[in-house]
Structure formats: C-alpha cells, structure tokens
Protein backbone atom coordinates (compact mmCIF):
# COMPACT_ATOMS: atom_id res chain seq x y z
CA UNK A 1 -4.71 171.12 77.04
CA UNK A 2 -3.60 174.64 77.04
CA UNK A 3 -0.26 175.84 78.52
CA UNK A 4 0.45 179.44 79.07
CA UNK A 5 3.75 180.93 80.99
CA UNK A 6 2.72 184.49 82.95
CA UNK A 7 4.58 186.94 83.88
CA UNK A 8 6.60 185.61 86.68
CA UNK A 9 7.65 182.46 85.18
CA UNK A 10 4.98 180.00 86.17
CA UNK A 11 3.25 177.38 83.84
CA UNK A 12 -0.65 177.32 84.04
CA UNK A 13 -1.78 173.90 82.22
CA UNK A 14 -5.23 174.17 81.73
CA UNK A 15 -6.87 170.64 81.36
CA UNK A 16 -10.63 170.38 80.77
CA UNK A 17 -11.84 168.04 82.84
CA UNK A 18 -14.43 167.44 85.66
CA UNK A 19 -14.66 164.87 88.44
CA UNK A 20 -17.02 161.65 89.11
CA UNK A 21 -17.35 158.76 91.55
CA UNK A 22 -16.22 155.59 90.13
CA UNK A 23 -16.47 152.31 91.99
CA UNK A 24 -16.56 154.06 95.23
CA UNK A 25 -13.46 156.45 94.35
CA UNK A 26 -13.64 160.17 93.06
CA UNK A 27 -11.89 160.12 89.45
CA UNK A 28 -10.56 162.77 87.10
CA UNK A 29 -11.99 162.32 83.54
CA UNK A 30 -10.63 164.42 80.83
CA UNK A 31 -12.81 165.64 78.11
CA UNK A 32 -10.17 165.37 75.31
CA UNK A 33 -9.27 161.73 75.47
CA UNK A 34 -12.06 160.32 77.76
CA UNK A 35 -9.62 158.63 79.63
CA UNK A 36 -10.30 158.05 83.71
CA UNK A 37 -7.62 159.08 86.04
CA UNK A 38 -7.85 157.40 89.79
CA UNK A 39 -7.92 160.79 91.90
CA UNK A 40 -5.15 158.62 94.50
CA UNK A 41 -2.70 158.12 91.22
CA UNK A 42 -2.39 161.85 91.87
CA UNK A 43 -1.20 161.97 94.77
CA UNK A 44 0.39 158.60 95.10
CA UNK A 45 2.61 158.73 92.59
CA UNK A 46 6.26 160.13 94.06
CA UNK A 47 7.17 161.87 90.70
CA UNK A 48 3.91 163.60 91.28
CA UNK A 49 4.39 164.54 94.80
CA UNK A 50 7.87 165.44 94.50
CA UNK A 51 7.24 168.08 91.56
CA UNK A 52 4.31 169.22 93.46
CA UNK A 53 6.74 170.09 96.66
CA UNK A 54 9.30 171.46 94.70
CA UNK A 55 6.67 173.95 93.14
CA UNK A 56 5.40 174.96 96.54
CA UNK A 57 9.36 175.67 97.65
CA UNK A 58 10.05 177.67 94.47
CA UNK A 59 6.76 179.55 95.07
CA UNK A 60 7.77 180.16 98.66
CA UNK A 61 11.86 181.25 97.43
CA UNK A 62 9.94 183.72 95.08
CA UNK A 63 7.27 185.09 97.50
CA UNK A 64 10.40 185.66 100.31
CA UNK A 65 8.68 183.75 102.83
CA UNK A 66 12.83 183.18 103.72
CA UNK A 67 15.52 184.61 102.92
CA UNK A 68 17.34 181.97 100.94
CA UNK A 69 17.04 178.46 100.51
CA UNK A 70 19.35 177.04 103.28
CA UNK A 71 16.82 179.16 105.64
CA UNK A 72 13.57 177.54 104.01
CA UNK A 73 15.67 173.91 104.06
CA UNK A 74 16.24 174.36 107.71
CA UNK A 75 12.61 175.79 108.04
CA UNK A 76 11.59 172.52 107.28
CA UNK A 77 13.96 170.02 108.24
CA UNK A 78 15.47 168.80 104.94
CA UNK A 79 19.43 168.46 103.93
CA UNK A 80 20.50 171.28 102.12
CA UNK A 81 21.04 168.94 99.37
CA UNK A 82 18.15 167.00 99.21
CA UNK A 83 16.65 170.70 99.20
CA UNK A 84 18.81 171.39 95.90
CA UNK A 85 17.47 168.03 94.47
CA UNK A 86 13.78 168.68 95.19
CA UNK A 87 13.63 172.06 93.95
CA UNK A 88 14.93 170.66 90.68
CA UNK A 89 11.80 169.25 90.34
CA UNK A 90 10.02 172.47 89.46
CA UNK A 91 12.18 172.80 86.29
CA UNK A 92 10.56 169.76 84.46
CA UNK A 93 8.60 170.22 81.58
CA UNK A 94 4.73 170.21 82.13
CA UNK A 95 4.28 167.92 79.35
CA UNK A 96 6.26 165.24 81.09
CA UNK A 97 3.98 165.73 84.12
CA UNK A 98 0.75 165.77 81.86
CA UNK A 99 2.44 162.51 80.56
CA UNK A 100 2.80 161.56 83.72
CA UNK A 101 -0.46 161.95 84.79
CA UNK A 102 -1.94 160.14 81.61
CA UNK A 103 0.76 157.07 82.32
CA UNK A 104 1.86 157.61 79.06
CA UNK A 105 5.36 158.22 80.74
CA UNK A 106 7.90 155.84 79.96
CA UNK A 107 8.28 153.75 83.43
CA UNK A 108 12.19 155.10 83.28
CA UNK A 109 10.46 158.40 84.31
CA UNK A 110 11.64 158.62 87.61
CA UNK A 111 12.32 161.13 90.32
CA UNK A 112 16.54 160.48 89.93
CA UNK A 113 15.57 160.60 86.33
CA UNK A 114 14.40 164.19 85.68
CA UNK A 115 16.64 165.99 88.32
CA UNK A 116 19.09 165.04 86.22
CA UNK A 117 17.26 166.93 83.20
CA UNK A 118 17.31 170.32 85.31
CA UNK A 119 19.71 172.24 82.53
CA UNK A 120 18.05 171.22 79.59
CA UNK A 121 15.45 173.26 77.90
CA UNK A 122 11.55 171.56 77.98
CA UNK A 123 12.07 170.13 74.48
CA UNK A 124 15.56 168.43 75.48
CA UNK A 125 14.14 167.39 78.44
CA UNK A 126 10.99 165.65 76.78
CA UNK A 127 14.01 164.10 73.98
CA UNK A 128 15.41 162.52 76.58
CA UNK A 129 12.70 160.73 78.49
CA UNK A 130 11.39 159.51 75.04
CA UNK A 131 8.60 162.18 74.81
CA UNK A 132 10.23 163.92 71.75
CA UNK A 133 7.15 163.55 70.20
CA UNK A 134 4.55 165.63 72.02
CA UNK A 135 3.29 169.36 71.71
C-alpha cells in the first residue's frame, strides 16, 4: 500500500489488487496479504459510504460547484448539521479506512466514532481507535 498527498490536499492510496468472481460475487483480492474482500462489504458498510460522501462534498466545496456549504447542503437536501457531520468524514485517516476495509478495525469504529476524531492529526486519530500501531 502506498499513500501519497498531492498538491491540493488529497490522499491517493494505492492498493495492488485485481478483481475475481467468487461464489457467484465479484471480490477484491489484494496482492500483499492475499486476503478476499466481498466487493458488497464496500459499499455496504456505512463507515464506508459515509467517508466516501463526505469526500465527494469536500471535492465539490473545493471545485466551487457552490458557493459554500449551506448552498451545497440545501443543494441536496441535508441539515446543515448533518452536512457539518458528514463532511467530517473526509478528515479520517486513510489507514483507518484501509483498516476498515481489511476488518481489521476495531468494531468501536463507527461513524459517531471518527467525527469525533476530526481535530486530531492521522496518528492521534489512529491512537485513539486502537490503530496506534500501523504505518
């Protein structure tokens, strides 16, 4: 796994990996470890989908597709709040997602969970879900 921050602030993890059918589904399997991720764990799993919308939002904030976020909150029919709360999201550290991923998480990685980590730096953050070790 490779992780490289570019010039305008996002995180490219770079995973090697390719995809295969097993028992009728298409799964993920990683080169490094070997180890089969169900392609619907992806995209069932809510910590999953809610850092994936809060990446598209920040992307969208950045790109000016609105002019603030109370604009792209009404845009799409969410509580200015919950809007703050999602957008949080995009400030966890991609090792807890790529933990995450793995389910290697601790199950106390939740969505409540890591909004509350927002402030802290990606090392803090990992510290306090019980990830201190990684990297």
């Amino acid at each position: 796994m490779d992780l490289l921050t570019v010039e305008d602030g996002d995180v490219v993890l770079s995973i090697p990996m390719y995809f295969r059918k097993r028992r009728g589904k298409m799964a993920m399997v990683l080169e490094s470890q070997l180890k089969a991720v169900d392609a619907t764990t992806l995209t069932s799993d809510p910590v999953l989908v809610e850092y994936a919308r809060a990446r598209t939002f920040l992307k969208m904030l950045d790109r000016c597709e609105s002019k603030n976020a109370t604009e792209l909150a009404i845009k799409y029919g969410i509580d200015r709040g919950n809007f703050t709360r999602i957008l949080r999201m995009a400030l966890v550290s991609p090792r807890i997602i790529h933990a995450i991923m793995q389910g290697t998480a601790p199950r106390e990685v939740t969505i409540n969970r890591l909004q509350q980590l927002d402030m802290l730096d990606w090392e803090e953050q990992e510290r306090a879900v019980g990830l201190g070790g990684l990297g």
